[in-house]
Protein backbone atom coordinates (compact mmCIF):
# COMPACT_ATOMS: atom_id res chain seq x y z
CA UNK A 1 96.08 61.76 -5.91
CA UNK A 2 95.82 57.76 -5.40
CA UNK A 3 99.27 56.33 -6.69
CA UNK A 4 99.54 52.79 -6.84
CA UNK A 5 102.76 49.92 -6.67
CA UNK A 6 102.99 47.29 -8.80
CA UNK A 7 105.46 44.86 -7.66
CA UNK A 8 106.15 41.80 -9.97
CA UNK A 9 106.77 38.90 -8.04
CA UNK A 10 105.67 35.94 -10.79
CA UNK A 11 109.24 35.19 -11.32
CA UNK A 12 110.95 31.85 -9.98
CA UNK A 13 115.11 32.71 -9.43
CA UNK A 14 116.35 30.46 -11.88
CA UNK A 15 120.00 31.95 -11.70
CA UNK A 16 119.91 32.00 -7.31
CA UNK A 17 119.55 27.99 -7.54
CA UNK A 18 115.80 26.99 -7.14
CA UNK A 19 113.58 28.47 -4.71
CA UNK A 20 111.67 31.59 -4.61
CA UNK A 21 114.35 34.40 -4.45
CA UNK A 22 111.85 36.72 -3.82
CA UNK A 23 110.88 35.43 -0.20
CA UNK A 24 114.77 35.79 0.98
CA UNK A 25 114.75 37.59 4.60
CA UNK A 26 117.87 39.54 4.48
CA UNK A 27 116.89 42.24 7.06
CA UNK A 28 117.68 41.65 11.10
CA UNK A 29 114.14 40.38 12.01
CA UNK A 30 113.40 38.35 8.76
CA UNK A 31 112.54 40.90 6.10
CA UNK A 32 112.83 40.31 2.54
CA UNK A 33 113.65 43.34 -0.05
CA UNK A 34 110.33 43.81 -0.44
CA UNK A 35 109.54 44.97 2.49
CA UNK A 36 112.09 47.63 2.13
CA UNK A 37 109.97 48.77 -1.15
CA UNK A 38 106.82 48.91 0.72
CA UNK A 39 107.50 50.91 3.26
CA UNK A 40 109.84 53.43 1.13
CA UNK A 41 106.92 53.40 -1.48
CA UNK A 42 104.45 54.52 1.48
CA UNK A 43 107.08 57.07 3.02
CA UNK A 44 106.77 58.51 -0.58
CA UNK A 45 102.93 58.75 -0.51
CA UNK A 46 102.11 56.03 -2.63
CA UNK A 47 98.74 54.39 -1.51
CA UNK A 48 97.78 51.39 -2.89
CA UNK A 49 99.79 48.06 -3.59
CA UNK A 50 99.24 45.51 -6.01
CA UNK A 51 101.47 42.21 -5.94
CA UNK A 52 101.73 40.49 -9.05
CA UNK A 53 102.06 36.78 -7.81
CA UNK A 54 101.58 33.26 -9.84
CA UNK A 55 98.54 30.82 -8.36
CA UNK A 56 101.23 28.27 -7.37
CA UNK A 57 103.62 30.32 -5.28
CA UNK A 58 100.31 31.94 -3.42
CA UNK A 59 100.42 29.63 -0.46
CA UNK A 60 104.14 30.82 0.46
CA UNK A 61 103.69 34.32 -0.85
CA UNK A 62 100.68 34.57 1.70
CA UNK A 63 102.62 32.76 4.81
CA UNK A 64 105.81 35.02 4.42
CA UNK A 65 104.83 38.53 3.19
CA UNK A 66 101.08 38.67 1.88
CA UNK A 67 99.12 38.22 5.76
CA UNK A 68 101.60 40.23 7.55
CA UNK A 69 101.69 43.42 4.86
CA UNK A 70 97.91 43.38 4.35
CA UNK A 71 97.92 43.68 8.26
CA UNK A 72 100.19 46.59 8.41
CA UNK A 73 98.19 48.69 5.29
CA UNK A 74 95.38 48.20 6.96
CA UNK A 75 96.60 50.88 9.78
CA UNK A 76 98.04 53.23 7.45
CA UNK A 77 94.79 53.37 4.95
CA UNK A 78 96.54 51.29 1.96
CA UNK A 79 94.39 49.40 -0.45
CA UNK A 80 96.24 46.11 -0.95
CA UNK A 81 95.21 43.71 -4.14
CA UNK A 82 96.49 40.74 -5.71
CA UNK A 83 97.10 39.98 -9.68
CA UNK A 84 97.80 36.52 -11.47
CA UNK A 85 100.46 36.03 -13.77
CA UNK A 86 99.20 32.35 -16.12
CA UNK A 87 100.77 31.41 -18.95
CA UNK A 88 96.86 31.19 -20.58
CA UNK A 89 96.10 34.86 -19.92
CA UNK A 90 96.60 35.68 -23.16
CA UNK A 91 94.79 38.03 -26.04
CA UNK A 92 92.09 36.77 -27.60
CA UNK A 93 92.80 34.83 -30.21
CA UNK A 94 96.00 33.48 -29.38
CA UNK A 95 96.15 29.86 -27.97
CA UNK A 96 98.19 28.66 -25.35
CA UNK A 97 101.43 27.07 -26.30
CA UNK A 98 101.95 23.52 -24.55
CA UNK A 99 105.65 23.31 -24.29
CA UNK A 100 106.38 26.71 -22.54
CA UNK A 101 106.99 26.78 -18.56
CA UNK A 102 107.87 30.16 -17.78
CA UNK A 103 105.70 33.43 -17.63
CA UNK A 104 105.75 35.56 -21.10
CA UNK A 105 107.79 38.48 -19.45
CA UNK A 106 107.00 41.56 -17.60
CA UNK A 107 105.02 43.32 -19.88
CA UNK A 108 102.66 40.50 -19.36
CA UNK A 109 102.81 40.91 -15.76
CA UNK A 110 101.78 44.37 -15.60
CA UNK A 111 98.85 43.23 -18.20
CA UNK A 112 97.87 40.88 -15.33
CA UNK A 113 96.73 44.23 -13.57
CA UNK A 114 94.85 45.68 -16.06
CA UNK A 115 91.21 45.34 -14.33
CA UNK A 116 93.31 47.03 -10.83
CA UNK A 117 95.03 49.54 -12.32
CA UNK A 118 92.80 53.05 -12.31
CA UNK A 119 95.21 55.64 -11.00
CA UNK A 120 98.99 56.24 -12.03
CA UNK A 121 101.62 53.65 -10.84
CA UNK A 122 104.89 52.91 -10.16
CA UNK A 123 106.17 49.16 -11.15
CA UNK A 124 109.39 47.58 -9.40
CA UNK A 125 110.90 44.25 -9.78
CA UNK A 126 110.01 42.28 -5.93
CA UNK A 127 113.97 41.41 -5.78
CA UNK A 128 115.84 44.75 -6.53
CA UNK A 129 116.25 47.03 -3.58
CA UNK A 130 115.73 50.51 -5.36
CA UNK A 131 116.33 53.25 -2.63
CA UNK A 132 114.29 56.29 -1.34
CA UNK A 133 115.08 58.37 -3.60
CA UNK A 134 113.75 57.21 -6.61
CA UNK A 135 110.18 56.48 -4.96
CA UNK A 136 110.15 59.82 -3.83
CA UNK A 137 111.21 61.18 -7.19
CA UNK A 138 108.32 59.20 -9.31
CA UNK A 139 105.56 59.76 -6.65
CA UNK A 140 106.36 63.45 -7.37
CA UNK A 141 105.97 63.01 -11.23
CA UNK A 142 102.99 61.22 -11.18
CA UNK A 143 101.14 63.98 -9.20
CA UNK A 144 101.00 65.85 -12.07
CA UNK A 145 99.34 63.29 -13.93
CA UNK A 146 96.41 64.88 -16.28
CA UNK A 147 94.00 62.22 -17.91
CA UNK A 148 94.12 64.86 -20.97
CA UNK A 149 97.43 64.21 -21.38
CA UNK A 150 98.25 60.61 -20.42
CA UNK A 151 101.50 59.83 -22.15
CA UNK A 152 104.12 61.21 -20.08
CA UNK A 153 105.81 58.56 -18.68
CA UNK A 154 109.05 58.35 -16.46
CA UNK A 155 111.70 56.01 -15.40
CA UNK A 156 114.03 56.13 -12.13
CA UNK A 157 117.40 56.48 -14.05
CA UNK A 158 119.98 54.31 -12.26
CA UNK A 159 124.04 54.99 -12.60
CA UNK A 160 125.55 51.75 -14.07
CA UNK A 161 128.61 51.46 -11.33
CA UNK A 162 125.67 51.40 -8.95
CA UNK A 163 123.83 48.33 -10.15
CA UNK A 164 126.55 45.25 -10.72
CA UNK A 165 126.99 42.52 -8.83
CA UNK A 166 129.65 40.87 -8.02
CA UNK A 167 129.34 37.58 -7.96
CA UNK A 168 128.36 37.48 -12.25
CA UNK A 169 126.63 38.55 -14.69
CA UNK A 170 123.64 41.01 -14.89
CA UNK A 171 120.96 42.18 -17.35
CA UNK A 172 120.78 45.81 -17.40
CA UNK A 173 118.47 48.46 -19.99
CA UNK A 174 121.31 50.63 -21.20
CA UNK A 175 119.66 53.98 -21.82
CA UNK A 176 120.27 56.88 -24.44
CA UNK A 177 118.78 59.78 -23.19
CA UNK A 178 118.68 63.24 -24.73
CA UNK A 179 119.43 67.35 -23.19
CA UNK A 180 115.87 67.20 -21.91
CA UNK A 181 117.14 63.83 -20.12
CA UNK A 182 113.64 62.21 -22.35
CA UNK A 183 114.76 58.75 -22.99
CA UNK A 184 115.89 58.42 -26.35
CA UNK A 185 116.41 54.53 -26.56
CA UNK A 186 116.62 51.57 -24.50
CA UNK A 187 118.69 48.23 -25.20
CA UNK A 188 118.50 45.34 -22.74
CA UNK A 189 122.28 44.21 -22.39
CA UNK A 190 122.72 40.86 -20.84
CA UNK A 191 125.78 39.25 -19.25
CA UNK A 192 126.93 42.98 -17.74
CA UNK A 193 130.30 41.79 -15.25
CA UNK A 194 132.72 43.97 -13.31
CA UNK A 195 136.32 44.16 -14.63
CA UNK A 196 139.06 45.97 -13.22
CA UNK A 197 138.59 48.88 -15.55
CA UNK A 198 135.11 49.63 -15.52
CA UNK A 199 132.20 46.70 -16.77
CA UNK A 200 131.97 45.31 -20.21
CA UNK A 201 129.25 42.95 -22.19
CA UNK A 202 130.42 40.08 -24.19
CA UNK A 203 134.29 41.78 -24.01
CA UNK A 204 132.56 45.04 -24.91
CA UNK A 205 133.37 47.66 -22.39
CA UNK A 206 130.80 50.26 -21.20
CA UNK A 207 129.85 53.48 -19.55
CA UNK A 208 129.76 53.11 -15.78
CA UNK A 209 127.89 56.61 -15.70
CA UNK A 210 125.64 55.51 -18.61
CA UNK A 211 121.87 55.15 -17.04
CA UNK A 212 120.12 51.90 -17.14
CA UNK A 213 116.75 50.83 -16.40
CA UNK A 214 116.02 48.95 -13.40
CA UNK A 215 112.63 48.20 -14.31
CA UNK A 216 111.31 51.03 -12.00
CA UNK A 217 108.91 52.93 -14.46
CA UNK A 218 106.33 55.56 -13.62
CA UNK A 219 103.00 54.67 -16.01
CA UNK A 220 99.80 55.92 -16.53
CA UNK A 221 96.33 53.49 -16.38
CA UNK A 222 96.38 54.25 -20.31
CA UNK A 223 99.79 52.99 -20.82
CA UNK A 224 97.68 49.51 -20.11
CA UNK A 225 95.77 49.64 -23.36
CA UNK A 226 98.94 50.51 -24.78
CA UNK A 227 100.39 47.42 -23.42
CA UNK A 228 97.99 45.56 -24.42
CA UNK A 229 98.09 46.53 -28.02
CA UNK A 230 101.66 45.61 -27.94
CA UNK A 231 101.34 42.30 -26.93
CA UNK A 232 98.97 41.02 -29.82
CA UNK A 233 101.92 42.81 -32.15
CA UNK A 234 104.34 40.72 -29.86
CA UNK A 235 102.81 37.34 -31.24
CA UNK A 236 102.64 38.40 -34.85
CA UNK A 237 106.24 38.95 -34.19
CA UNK A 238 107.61 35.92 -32.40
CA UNK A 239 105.29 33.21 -34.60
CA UNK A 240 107.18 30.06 -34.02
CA UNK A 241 109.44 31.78 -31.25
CA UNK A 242 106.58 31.01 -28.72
CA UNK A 243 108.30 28.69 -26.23
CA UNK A 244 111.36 31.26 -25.42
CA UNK A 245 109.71 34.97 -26.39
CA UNK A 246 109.53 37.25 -23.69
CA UNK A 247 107.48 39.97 -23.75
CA UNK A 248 109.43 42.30 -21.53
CA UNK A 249 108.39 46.21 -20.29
CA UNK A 250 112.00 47.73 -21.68
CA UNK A 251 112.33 45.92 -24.88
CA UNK A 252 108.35 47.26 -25.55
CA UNK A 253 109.21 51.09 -24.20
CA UNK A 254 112.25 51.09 -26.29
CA UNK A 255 110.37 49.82 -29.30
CA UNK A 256 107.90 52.23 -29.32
CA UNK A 257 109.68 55.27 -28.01
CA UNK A 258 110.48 55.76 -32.22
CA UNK A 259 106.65 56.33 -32.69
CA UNK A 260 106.84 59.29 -30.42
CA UNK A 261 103.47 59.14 -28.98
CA UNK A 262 104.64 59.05 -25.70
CA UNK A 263 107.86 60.61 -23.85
CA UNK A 264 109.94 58.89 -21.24
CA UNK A 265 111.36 61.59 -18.07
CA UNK A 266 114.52 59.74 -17.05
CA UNK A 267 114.83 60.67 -13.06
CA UNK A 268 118.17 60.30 -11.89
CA UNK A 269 118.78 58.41 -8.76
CA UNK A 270 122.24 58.10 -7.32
CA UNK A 271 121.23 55.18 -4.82
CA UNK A 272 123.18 51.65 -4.89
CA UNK A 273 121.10 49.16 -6.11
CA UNK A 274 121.35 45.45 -4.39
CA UNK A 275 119.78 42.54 -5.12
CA UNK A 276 119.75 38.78 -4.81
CA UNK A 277 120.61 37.59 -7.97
CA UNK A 278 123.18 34.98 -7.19
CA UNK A 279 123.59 33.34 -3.79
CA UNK A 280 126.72 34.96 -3.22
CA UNK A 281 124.46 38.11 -3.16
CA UNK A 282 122.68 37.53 0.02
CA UNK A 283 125.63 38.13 2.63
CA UNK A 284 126.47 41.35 0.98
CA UNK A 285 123.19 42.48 1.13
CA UNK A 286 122.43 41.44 4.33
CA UNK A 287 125.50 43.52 5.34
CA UNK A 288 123.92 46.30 3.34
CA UNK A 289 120.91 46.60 5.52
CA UNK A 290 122.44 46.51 8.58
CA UNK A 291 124.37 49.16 7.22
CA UNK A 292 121.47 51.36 6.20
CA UNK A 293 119.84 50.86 9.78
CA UNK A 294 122.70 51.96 11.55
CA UNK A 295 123.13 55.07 9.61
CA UNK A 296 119.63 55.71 10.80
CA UNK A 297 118.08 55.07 7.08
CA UNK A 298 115.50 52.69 8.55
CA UNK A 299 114.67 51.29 11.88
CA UNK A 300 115.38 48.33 13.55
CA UNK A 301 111.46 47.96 13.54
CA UNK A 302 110.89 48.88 9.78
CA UNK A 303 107.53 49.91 10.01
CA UNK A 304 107.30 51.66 13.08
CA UNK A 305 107.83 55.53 11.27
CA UNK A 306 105.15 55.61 8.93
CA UNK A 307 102.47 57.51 10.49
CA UNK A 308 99.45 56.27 10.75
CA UNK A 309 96.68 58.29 8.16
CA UNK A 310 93.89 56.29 8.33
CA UNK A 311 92.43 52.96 9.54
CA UNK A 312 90.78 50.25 7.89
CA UNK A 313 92.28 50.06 4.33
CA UNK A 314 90.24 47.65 1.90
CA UNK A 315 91.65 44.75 0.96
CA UNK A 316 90.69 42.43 -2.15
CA UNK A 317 92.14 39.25 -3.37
């Protein structure tokens, strides 16, 4: 079955300084996390890639990852597309609001895909290094995908301790999940820091074995028009909140989870996470990678173990 990747990459890195976080090489010949997400996302049999990019970022999006990954799909028979996150892609109806700079939020990102998306996907965050496991894990759930039955959903469950950072705060999706691990509830936590007990939020402490989401969700094409829906409620909901609502893929799953219409499969994944959220990051995870290559995790040449399947991939723009 055709799985696809959705990898947001809309976002400027307002907490790393400036500059397009995103488009950070931190591996020994120049590659950025993303490339790490590719190729672990084709290892895992996904097939088809779509980058979620903004017009203005396009030029350096192309030049550092966008030439060079179309290139190497094309010799391993995966579809590569592009989608446009714009502040005026919104429902109809609803008109643009003049003051606001930054995108609405990654539920509106994924909505950027909704003419690409036909087949069941997984969606990642371009700047949060996620770990084999968990592709392999979701490409295995959505195989048993049934059009019938389209609202089975999953998430790659994360273990707290293995997502802080060190260098400050984080935002994390603190998850409740039930015997059947379903998720049960969702609560986006911000300002998550290390202490020398454990982590707490705002001087309350937490569970370091409690799951949170990383934003790495296995969805169905349906969920879309789900999506969708949810974003016209988002606007009835934020009216005169426009400038600084965010319409974000958690907060929306965890909002509707109540309605039970849909269930949630919470896939455990005892991978670190890394990312570069602060500039303090980057040497750490630079150190990471060169870890993970000489434990034999990846190659010096990253690409060079897929096996080839197929030539001549289409590409669209």
């Amino acid at each position: 079955m055709k799985t696809a990747l959705v990898i947001m990459a809309a976002g400027l890195g307002s907490r790393y300084g400036g500059g397009i976080k995103q488009l950070e090489g931190v591996g020994p010949n120049g590659e950025i996390i993303m490339d790490y997400s590719i190729h672990d996302a084709i290892e895992a049999g996904f097939n088809k890639i779509i980058f979620i990019i903004r017009k203005d970022i396009e030029p350096d999006f192309m030049e550092v990852i966008g030439d060079r990954i179309e290139k190497m799909c094309a010799q391993h028979g995966v579809e590569v597309q592009y989608a446009y996150q714009s502040l005026t892609d919104l429902p109809d109806g609803i008109q643009p609001v003049g003051e606001r700079k930054k995108p609405w939020g990654t539920g509106q990102a994924v909505l950027a895909c909704r003419e690409l998306i036909q087949e069941p996907f997984v969606v990642i965050n371009a700047d949060d290094y996620y770990g084999k496991e968990a592709f392999v894990a979701i490409q295995n759930f959505l195989q048993h995908y049934d059009p019938k039955h389209p609202d089975h959903y999953c998430m790659a469950g994360f273990l707290l301790k293995n997502t802080l950072s060190d260098f400050g705060g984080v935002t994390r999706g603190i998850c409740k999940v039930n015997d059947n691990m379903e998720l049960v509830d969702v609560q986006e936590t911000k300002n998550i820091v290390k202490t020398k007990d454990g982590a707490e939020a705002d001087g309350k402490p937490l569970d370091l074995d409690s799951f949170v989401s990383m934003n790495m969700w296995g969805l169905t094409p349906e969920f879309v028009d789900r999506l969708s829906k949810g974003f016209v409620d988002f606007f009835e909901q934020n009216k005169g909140n426009e400038n600084s609502a965010e319409f974000l893929l958690p907060i929306f799953i965890g909002q509707e989870l109540p309605k039970g219409e849909f269930d949630v499969k919470v896939l455990q994944t005892n991978d670190k996470w890394f990312g570069v959220t602060f500039k303090e990051d980057k040497p750490q995870v630079v150190a990471s990678f060169e870890k993970l290559i000489e434990d034999g995790v990846y190659r010096n040449d990253l690409f060079s173990d897929l096996n080839k399947e197929q030539e001549g991939a289409v590409t669209g723009k």
